[in-house]
Protein backbone atom coordinates (compact mmCIF):
# COMPACT_ATOMS: atom_id res chain seq x y z
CA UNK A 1 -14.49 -12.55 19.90
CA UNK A 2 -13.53 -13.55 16.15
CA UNK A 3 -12.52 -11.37 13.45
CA UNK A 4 -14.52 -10.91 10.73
CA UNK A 5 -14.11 -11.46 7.22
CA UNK A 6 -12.46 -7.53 6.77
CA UNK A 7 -9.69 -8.51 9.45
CA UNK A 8 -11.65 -6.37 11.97
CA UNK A 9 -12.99 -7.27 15.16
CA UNK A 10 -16.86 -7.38 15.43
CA UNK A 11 -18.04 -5.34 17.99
CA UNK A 12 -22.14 -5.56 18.76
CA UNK A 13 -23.99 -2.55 18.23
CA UNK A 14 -25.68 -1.61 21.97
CA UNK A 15 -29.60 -1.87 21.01
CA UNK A 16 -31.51 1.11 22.37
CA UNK A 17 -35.26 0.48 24.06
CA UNK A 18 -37.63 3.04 25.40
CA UNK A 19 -39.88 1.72 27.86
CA UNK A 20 -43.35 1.66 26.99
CA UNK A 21 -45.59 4.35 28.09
CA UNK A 22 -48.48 3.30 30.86
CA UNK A 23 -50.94 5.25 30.17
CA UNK A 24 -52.52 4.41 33.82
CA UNK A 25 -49.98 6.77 35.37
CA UNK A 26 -51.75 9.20 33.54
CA UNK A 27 -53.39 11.30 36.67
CA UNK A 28 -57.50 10.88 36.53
CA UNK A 29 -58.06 14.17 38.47
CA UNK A 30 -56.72 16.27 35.30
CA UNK A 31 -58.75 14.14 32.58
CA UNK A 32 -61.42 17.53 32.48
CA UNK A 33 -58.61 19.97 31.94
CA UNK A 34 -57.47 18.08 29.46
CA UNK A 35 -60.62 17.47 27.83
CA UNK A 36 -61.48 21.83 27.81
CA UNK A 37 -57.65 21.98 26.38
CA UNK A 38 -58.45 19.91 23.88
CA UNK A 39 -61.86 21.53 23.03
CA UNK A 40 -59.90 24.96 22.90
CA UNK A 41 -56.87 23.48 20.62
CA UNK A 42 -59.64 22.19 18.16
CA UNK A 43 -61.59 25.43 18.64
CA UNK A 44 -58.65 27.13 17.40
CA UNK A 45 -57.56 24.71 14.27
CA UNK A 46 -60.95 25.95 12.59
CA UNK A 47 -60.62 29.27 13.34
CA UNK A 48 -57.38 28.57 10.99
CA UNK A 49 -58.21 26.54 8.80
CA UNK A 50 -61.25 29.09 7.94
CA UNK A 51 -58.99 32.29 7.78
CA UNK A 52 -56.72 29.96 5.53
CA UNK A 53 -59.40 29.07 3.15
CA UNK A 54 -58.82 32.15 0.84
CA UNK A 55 -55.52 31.16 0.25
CA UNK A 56 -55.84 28.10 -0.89
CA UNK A 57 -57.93 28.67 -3.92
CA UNK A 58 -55.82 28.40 -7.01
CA UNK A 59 -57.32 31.58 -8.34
CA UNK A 60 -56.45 33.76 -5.59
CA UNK A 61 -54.68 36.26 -6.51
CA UNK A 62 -52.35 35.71 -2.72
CA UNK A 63 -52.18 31.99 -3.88
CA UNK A 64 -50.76 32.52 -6.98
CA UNK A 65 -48.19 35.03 -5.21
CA UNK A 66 -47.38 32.59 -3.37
CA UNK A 67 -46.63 29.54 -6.01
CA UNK A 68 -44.75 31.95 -7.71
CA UNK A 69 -42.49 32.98 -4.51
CA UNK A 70 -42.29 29.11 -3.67
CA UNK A 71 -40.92 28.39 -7.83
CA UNK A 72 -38.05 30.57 -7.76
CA UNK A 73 -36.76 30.12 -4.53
CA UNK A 74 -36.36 26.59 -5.21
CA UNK A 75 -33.05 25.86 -5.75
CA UNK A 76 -31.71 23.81 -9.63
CA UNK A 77 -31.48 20.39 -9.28
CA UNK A 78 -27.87 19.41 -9.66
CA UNK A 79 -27.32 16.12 -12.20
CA UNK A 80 -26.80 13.13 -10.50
CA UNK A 81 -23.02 12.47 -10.41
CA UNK A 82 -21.94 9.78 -12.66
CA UNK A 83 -20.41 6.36 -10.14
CA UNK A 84 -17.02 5.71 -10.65
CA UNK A 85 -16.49 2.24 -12.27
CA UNK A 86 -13.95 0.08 -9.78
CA UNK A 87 -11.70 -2.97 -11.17
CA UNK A 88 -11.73 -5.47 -8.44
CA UNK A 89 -9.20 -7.89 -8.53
CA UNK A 90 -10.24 -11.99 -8.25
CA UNK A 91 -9.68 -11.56 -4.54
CA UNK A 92 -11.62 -8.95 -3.45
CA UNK A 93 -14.47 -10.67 -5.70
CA UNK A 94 -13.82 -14.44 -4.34
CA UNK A 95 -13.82 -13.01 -0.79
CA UNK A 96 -17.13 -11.48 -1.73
CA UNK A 97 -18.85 -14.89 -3.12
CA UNK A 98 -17.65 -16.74 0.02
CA UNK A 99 -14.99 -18.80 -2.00
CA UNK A 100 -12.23 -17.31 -0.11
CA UNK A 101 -11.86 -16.49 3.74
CA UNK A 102 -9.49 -14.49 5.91
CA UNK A 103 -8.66 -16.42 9.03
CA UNK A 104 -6.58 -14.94 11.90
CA UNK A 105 -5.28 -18.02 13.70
CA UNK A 106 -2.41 -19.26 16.25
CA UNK A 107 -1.65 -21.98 18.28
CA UNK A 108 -4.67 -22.30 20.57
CA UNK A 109 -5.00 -25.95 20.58
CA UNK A 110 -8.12 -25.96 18.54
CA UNK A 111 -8.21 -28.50 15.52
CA UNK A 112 -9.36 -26.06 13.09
CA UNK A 113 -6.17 -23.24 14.28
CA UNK A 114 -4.40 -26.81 13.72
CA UNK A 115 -5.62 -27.61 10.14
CA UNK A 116 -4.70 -24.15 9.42
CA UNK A 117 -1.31 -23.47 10.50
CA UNK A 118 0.07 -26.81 9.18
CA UNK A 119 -1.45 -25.81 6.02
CA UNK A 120 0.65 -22.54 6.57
CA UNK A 121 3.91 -24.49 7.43
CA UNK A 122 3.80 -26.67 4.30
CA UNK A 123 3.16 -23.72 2.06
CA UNK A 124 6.40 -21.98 3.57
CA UNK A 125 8.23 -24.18 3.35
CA UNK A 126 7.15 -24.61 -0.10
CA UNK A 127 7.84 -21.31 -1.37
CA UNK A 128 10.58 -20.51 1.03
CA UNK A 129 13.21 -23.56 0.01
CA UNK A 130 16.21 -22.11 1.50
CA UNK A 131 14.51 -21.80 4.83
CA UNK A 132 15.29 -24.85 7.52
CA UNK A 133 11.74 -26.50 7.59
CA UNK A 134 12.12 -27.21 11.35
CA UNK A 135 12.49 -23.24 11.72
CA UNK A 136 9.72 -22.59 9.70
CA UNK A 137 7.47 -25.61 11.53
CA UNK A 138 8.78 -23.72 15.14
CA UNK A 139 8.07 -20.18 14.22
CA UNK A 140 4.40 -21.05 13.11
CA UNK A 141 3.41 -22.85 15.60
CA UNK A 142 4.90 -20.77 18.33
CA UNK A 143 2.58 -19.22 20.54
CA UNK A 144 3.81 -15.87 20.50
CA UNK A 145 3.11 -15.51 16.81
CA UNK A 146 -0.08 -14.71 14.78
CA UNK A 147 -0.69 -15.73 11.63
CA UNK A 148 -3.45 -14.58 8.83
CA UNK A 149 -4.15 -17.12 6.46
CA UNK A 150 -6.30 -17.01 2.97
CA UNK A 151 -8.48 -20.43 3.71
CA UNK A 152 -10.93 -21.94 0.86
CA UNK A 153 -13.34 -24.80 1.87
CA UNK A 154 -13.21 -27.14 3.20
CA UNK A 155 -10.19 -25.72 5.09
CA UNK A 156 -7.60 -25.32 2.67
CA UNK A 157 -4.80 -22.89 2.62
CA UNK A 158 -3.48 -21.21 -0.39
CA UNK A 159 -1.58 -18.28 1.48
CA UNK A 160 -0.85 -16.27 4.35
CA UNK A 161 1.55 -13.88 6.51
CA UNK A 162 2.82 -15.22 10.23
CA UNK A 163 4.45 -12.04 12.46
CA UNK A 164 4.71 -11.10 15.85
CA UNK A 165 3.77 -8.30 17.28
CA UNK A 166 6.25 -6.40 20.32
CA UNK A 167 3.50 -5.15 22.63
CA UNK A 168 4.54 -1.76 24.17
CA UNK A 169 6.80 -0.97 20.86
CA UNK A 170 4.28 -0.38 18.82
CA UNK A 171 5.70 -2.76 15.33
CA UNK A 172 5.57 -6.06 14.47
CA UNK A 173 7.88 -8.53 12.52
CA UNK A 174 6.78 -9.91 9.57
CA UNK A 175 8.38 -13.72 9.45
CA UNK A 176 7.01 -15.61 6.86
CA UNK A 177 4.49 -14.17 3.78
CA UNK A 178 4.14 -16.73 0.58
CA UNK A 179 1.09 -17.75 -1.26
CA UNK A 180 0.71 -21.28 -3.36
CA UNK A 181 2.48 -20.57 -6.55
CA UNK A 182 -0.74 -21.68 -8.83
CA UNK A 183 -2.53 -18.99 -7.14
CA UNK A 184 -0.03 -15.82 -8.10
CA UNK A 185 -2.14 -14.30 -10.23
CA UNK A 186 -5.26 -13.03 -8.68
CA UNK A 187 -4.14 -10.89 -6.11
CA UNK A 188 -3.89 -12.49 -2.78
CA UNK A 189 -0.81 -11.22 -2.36
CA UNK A 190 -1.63 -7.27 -1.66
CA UNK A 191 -5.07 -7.99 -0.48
CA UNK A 192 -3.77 -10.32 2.06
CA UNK A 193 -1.65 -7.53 3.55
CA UNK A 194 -4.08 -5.27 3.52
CA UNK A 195 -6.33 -7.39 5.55
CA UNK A 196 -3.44 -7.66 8.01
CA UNK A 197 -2.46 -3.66 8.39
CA UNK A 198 -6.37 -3.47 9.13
CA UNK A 199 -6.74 -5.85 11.50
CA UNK A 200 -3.22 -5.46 13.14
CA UNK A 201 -4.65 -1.79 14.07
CA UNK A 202 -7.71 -2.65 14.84
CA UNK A 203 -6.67 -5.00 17.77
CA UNK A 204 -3.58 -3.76 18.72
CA UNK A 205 -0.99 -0.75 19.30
CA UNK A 206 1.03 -1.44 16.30
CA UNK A 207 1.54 0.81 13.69
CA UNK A 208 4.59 0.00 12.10
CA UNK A 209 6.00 -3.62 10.62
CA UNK A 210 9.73 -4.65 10.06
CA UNK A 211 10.49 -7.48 7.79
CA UNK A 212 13.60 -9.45 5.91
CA UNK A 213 13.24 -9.72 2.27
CA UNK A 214 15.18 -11.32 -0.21
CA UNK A 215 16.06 -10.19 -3.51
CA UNK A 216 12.70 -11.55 -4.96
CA UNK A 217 10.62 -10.50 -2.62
CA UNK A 218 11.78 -6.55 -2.21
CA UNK A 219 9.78 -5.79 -5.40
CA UNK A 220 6.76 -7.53 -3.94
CA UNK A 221 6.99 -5.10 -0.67
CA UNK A 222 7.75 -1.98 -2.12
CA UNK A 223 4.36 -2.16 -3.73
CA UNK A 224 2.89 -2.87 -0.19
CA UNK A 225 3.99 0.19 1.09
CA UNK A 226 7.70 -0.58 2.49
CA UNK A 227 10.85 0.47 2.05
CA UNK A 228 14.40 0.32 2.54
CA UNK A 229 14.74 3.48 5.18
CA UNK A 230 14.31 1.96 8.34
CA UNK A 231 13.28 5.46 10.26
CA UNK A 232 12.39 3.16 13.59
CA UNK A 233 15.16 3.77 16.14
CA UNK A 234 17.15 0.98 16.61
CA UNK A 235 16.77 1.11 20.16
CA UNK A 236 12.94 0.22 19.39
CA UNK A 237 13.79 -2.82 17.47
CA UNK A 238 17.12 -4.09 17.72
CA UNK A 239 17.83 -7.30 19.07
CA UNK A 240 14.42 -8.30 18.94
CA UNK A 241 14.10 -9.48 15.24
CA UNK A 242 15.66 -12.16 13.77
CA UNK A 243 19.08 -10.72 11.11
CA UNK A 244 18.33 -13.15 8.08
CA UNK A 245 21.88 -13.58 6.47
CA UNK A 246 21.54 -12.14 2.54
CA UNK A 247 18.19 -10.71 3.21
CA UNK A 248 17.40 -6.79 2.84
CA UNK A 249 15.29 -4.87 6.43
CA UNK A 250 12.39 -2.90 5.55
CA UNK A 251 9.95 -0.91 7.44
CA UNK A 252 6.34 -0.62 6.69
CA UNK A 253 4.60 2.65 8.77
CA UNK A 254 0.47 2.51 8.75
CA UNK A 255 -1.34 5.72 8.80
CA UNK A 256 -3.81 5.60 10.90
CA UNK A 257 -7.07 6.78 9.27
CA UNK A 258 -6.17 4.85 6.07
CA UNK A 259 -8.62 1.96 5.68
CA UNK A 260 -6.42 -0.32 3.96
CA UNK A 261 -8.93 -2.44 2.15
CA UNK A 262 -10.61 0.40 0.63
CA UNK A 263 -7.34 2.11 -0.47
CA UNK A 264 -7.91 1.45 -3.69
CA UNK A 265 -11.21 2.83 -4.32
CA UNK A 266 -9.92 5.88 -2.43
CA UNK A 267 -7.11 6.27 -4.80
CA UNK A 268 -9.18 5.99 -7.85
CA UNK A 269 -11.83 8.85 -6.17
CA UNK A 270 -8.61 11.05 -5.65
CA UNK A 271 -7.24 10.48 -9.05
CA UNK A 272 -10.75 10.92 -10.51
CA UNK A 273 -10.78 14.32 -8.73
CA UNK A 274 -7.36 15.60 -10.09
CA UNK A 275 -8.54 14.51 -13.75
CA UNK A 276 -11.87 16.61 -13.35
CA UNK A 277 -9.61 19.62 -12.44
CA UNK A 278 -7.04 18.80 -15.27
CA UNK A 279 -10.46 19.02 -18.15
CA UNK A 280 -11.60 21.95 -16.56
CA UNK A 281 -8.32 23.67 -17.84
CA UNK A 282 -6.59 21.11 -20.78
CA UNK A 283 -8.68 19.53 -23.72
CA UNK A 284 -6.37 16.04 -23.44
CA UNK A 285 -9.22 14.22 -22.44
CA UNK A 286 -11.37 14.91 -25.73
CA UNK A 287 -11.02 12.13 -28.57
CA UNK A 288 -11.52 13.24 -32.04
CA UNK A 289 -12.48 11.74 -35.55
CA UNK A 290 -10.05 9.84 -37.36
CA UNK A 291 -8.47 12.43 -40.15
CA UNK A 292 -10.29 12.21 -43.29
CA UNK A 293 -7.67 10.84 -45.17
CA UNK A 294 -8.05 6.99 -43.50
CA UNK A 295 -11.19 6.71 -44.59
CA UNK A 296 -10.42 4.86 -48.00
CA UNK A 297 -7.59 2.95 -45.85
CA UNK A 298 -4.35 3.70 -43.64
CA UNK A 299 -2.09 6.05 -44.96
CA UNK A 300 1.10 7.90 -43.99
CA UNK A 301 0.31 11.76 -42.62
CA UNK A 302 1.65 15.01 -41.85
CA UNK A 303 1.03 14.99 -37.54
CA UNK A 304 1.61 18.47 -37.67
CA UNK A 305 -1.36 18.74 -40.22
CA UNK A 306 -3.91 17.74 -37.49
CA UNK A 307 -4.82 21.14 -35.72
CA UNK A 308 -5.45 19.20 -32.16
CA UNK A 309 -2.16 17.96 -32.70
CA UNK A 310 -0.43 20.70 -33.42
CA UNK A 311 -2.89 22.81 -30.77
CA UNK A 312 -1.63 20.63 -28.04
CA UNK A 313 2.20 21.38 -28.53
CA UNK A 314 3.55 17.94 -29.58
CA UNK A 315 6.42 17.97 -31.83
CA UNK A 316 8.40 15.10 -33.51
CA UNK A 317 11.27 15.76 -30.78
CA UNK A 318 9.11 15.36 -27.83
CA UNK A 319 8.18 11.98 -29.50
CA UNK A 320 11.65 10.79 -29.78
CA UNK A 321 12.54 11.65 -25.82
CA UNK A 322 9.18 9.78 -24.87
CA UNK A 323 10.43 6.74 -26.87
CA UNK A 324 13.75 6.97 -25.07
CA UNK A 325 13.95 3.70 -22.37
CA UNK A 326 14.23 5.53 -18.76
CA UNK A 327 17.45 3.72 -18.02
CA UNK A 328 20.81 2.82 -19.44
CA UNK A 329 21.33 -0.81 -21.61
CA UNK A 330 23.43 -1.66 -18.24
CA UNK A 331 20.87 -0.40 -15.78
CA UNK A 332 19.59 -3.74 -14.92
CA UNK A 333 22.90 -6.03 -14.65
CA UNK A 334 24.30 -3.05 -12.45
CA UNK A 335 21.73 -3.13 -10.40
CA UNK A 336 20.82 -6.82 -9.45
CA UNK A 337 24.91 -6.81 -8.64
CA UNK A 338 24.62 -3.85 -6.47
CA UNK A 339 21.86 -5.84 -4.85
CA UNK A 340 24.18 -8.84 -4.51
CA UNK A 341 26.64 -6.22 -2.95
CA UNK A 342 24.43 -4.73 -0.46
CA UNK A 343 22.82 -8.17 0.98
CA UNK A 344 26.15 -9.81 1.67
CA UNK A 345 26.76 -10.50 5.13
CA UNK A 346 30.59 -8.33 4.48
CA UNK A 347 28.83 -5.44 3.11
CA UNK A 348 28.04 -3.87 6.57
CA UNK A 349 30.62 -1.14 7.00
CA UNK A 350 29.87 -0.13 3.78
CA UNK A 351 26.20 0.25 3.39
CA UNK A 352 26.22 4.36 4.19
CA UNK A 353 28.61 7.13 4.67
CA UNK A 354 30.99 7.04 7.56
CA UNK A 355 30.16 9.30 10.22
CA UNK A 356 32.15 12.26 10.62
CA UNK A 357 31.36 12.54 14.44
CA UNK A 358 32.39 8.67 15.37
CA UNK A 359 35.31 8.89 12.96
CA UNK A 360 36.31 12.61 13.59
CA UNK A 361 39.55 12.49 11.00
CA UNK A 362 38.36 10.06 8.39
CA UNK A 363 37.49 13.07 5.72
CA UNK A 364 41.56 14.48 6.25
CA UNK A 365 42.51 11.62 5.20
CA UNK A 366 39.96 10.22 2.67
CA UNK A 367 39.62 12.67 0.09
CA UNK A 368 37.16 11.05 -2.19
CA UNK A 369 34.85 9.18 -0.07
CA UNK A 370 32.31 6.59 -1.63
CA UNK A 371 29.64 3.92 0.00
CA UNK A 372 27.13 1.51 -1.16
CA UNK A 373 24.25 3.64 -0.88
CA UNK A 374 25.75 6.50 -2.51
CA UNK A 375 26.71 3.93 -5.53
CA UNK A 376 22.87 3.38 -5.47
CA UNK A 377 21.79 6.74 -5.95
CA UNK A 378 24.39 7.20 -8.83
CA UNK A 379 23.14 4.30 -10.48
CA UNK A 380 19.06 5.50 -10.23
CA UNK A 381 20.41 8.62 -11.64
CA UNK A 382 21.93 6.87 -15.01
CA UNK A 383 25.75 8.47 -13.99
CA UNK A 384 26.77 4.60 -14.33
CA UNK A 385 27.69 4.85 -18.83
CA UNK A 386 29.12 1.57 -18.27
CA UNK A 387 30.11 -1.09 -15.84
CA UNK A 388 33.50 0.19 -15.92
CA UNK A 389 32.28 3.63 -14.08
CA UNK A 390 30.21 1.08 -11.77
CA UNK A 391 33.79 -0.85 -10.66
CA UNK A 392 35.49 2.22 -10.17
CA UNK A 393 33.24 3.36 -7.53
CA UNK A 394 33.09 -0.23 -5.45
CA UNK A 395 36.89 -0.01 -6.16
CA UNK A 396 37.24 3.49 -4.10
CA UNK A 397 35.17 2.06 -1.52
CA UNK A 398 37.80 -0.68 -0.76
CA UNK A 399 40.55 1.30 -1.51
CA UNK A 400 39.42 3.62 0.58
CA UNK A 401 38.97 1.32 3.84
CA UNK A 402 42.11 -0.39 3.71
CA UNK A 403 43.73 3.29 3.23
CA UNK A 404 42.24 4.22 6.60
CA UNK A 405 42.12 0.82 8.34
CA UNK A 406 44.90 -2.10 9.21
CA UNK A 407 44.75 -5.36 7.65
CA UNK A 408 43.91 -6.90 10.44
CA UNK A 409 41.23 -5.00 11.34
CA UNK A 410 37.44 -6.32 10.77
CA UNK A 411 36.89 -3.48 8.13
CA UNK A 412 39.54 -4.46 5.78
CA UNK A 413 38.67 -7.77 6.17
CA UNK A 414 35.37 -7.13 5.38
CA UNK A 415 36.68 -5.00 2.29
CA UNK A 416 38.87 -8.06 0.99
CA UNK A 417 35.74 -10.66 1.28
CA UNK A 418 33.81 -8.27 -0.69
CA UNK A 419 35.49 -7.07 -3.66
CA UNK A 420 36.31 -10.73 -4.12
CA UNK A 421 32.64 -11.49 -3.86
CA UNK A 422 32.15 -8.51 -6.54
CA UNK A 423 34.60 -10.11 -8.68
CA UNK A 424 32.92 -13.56 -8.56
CA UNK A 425 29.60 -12.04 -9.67
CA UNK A 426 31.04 -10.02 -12.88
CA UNK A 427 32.75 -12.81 -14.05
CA UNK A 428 29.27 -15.22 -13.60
CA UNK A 429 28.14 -12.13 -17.11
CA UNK A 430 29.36 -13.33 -20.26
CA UNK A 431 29.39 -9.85 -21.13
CA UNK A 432 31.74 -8.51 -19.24
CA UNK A 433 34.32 -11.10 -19.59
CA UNK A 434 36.57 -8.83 -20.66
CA UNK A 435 37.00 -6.72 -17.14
CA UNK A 436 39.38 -8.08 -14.82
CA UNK A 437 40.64 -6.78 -11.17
């Protein structure tokens, strides 16, 4: 049975037939009692329809009773509610003219699964440079992965996702995703994965996915639904993914009665929703003449003199605050480096707080205690003024471990490898030239 074009499986409706009646069954002997009940049934009609007759003059006083009765019980026609436009994206609009095609393919032996997954391997490898082509050639064709691939005629490949599903543990790994670079720009990307969450439910037990991403591709993930909590217990998954070295685990979990591919026409029926609420107790949404002083040309104005304005609250400090950028000048530097920090194959003792009940007297002797993901919150929170406040922190964290651990242990090692790391990557920023271990 092949999917269909929605990444679901078609299933054929069950037609429903009635035999036809034989009307020879029909038994003779009653024909005459059926013949006086039918004499009697018409008997009665015209007994009706002459008692009836009185009523259904327009003059009669009953009648017009009636037609007045029948008017106001009617109940007022409601308008018609007005559709909600939708923005499709190029995708959703190609798949829709036929000029693109979702094909769910692996290695059957078939010429056109063939076509497809080389077409597959040459785009990873493509997009994915710093990924051994010979892996990447293995993985696809391997018969315990599936792949979903965005095909245009006459069988050509411009993207796709290859993963592999755990039967009995309910989530699959996602191994490769990439679409041709000179086709970034019309949405394959998120309607690709949408096709595969349907599908991926629709066939099978899985409801959660588990992927490596890089640094460029966590952005592209986070919009799809993933993050960087991993709630899955390890027992569930670990050991049976591949750890990419420098690469960042998330965890995608499906809900399942979300239609995927109709998310966003959901969304935009929910938000549309909230807004009708909002105008039913704010005026935001009405739009009013342009003051009267434009009219011989632009001119500088009062805001306060505009009574909407000044009816809806605004004030010249408000303004100000709203023009205010949401993060720090340093926000962005900090970040990417904390990235670095957190991908680096050293950075594993450090990623979250130590437990208190493995380590029972780590928090006697470590007084101020500091981690990676704790850095991480600081930093989304703007308490980061300056990179020096940033190094301080990474600083404790190493401090701290070689406080608590021996030099020869693998956590001070770990500690050493990292700060040096650290160190490498500040001095790569002009900027900070100036700081120094």
């Amino acid at each position: 049975m092949e999917p269909d074009g929605n990444g679901e499986t078609a299933v054929p409706s069950a037609a429903c037939h009635q035999p036809p009646m034989n009307h020879d069954n029909i038994h003779r002997s009653g024909s005459s009692n059926i013949g006086l009940q039918g004499l009697a049934i018409e008997g009665n009609m015209k007994e009706e329809t002459a008692k009836r007759k009185a009523e259904d003059e327009p003059s009669s006083p009953t009648a017009t009773k009636r037609v007045k009765h029948n008017d106001s019980a009617e109940p007022e026609k409601k308008p018609a509610m007005k559709p909600i436009p939708f923005p499709e994206k190029p995708a959703v609009i190609e798949e829709r003219t036929g000029e693109i095609e979702f094909r769910v393919v692996n290695n059957d032996n078939e010429r056109e699964s063939l076509i497809i997954l080389t077409g597959l391997k040459c785009i990873f490898q493509k997009q994915l440079p710093k990924m051994p082509k010979d892996y990447i050639a293995r993985l696809v064709y391997d018969r315990t992965h599936l792949s979903i691939a965005i095909v245009k005629k006459p069988l050509e490949v411009v993207g796709g996702i290859t993963y592999r599903p755990f039967k009995g543990r309910q989530f699959a790994e996602i191994v490769f995703c990439a679409i041709s670079s000179d086709q970034q720009v019309k949405g394959y990307g998120a309607h690709l994965m949408s096709h595969l969450k349907d599908y991926v439910k629709a066939t099978s037990d899985v409801m959660h996915f588990l992927t490596y991403a890089d640094n460029y591709a966590i952005g592209y993930f986070k919009k799809q639904g993933f993050t960087k909590e991993i709630t899955l217990d390890k027992s569930v998954w670990m050991g049976y993914i591949k750890d990419y070295e420098g690469g960042t685990i998330m965890q995608c979990s499906m809900l399942p009665r979300i239609r995927y591919l109709e998310m966003g026409r959901m969304l935009l029926k929910q938000k549309e929703c909230v807004q009708a609420k909002i105008r039913a107790y704010s005026k935001s949404h009405i739009v009013h003449a342009p003051p009267k002083e434009w009219k011989s040309g632009a001119k500088p104005i009062d805001p306060l003199s505009i009574d909407a304005i000044r009816a809806s609250g605004w004030s010249p400090d408000m303004d100000e605050l709203a023009r205010q950028p949401r993060h720090g000048p340093n926000y962005n530097q900090l970040l990417h480096l904390l990235n670095d920090l957190q991908n680096h194959q050293s950075a594993w003792p450090f990623l979250v707080p130590v437990n208190k009940d493995d380590v029972a007297d780590y928090y006697e002797v470590i007084k101020e205690p500091m981690d990676l993901s704790t850095m991480e919150t600081k930093l989304e929170a703007d308490q980061y003024a300056t990179p020096e406040d940033f190094i301080r922190d990474a600083k404790l964290i190493f401090d701290n471990c070689r406080k608590y651990n021996n030099e020869s242990t693998p956590y001070a090692k770990s500690a050493n490898k990292l700060e040096k790391f650290m160190w490498q990557q500040i001095k790569a920023i002009p900027e900070w030239s100036h700081l120094e271990p």
